[in-house]
C-alpha atoms as a PDB file:
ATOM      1  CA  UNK A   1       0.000   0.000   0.000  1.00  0.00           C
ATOM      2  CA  UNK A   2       1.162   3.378  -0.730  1.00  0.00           C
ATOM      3  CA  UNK A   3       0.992   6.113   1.580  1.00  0.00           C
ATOM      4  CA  UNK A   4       0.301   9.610   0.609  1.00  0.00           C
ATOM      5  CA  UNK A   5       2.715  12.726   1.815  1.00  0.00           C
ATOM      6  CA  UNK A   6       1.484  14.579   4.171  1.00  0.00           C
ATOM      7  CA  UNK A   7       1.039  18.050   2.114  1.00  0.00           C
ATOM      8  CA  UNK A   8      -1.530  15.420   0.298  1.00  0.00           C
ATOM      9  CA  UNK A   9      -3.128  14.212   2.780  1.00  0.00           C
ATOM     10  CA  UNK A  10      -3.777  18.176   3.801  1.00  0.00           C
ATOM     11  CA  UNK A  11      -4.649  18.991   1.365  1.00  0.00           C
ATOM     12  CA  UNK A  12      -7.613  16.678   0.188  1.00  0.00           C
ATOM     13  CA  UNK A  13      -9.025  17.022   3.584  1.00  0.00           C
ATOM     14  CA  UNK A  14      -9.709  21.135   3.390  1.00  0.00           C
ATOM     15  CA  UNK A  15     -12.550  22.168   1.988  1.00  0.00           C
ATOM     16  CA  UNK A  16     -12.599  22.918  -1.976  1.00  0.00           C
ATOM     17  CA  UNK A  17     -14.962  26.026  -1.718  1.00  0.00           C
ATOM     18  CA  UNK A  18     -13.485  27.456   1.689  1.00  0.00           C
ATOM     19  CA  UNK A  19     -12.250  31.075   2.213  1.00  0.00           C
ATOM     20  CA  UNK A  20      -9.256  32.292   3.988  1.00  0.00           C
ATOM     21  CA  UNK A  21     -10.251  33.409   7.774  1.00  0.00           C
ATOM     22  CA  UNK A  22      -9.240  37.072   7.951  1.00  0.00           C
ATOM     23  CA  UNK A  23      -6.623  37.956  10.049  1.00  0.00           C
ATOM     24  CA  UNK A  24      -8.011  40.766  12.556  1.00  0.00           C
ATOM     25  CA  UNK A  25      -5.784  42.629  14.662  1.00  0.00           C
ATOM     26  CA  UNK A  26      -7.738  44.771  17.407  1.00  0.00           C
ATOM     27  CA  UNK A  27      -6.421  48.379  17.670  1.00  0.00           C
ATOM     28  CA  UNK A  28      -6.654  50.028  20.877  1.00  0.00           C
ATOM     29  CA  UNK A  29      -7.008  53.379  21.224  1.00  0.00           C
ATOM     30  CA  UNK A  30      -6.463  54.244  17.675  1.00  0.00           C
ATOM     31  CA  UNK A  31      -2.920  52.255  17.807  1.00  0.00           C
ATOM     32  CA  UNK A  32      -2.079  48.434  16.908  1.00  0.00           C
ATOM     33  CA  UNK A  33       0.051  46.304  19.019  1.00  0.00           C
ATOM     34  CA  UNK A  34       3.447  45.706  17.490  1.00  0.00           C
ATOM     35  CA  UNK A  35       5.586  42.878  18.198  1.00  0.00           C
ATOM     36  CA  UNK A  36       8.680  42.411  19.934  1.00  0.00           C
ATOM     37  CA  UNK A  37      10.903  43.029  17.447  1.00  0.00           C
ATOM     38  CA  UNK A  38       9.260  46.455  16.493  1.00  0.00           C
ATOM     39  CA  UNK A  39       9.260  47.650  19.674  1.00  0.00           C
ATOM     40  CA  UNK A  40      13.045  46.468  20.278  1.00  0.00           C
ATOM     41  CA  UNK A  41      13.771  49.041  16.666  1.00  0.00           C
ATOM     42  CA  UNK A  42      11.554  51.808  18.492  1.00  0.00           C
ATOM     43  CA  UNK A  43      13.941  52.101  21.267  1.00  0.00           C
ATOM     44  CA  UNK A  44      16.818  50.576  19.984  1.00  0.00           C
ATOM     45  CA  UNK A  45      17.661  47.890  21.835  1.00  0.00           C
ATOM     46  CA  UNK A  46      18.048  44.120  21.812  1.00  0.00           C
ATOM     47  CA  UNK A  47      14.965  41.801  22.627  1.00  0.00           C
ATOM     48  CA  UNK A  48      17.089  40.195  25.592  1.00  0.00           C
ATOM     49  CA  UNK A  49      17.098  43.808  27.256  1.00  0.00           C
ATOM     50  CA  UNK A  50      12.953  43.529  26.381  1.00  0.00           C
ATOM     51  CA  UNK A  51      12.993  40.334  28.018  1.00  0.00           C
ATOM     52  CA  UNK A  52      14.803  42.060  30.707  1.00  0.00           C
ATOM     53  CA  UNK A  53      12.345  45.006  31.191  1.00  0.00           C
ATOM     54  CA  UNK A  54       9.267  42.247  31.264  1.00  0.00           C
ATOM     55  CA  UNK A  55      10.613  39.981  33.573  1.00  0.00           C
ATOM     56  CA  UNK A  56      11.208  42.896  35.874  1.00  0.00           C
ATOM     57  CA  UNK A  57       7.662  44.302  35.031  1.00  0.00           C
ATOM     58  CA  UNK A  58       8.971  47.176  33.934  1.00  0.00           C
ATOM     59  CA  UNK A  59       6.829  47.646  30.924  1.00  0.00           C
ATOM     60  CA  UNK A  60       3.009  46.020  30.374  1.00  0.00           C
ATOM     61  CA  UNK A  61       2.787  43.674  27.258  1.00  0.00           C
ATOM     62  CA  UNK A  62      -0.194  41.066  26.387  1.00  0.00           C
ATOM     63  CA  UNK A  63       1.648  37.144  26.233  1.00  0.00           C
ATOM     64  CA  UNK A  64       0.322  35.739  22.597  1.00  0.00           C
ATOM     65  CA  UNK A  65       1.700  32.601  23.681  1.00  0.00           C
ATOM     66  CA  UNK A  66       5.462  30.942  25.139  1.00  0.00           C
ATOM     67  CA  UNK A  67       6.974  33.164  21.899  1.00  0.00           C
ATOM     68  CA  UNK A  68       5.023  36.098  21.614  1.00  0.00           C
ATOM     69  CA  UNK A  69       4.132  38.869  23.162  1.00  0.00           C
ATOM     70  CA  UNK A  70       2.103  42.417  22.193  1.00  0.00           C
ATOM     71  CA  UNK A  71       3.083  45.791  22.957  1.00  0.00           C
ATOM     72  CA  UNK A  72       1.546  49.206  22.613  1.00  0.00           C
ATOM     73  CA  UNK A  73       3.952  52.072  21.981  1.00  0.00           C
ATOM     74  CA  UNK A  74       2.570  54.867  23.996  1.00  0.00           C
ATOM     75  CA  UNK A  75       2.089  52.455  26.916  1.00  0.00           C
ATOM     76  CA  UNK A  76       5.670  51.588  26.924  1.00  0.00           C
ATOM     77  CA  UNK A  77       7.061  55.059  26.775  1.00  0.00           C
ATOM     78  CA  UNK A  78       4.816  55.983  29.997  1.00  0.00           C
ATOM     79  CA  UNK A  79       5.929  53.030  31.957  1.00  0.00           C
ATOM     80  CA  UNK A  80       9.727  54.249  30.662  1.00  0.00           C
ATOM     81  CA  UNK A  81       9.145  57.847  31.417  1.00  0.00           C
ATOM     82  CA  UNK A  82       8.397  56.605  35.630  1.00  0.00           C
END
């Protein structure tokens, strides 16, 4: 018996007629989250000193999941600014 990859097997199994699910990212205030990354550009700095400034609660963030986490600009310059 053959088996089937697994990009097969995926593929047969969505539906033919299906549409994408929309990716929706909430804005707050009038301003979108922005990921690690961005943030660590905005202020110049590494995302170990980040990791730094949220494990000492220094700045709020929402946790996405293990990986990632959400940030809103204007909430991490007033948390900076204390």
């Amino acid at each position: 018996m053959k088996t089937k990859s697994a990009r097969t097997r995926r593929a047969k199994t969505n539906a033919p007629n299906s549409e994408p699910v929309p990716i929706v990212i909430p804005v707050i205030n009038g301003e979108r989250p922005v990921t690690s990354a961005q943030i660590a550009d905005h202020f110049q700095i590494t995302t170990r000193t980040l990791a730094d400034w949220r494990a000492k609660r220094k700045i709020p963030y929402w946790r996405i999941n293990s990986r990632n986490f959400r940030y809103r600009v204007s909430d991490v310059e007033k948390a900076l600014m204390k």
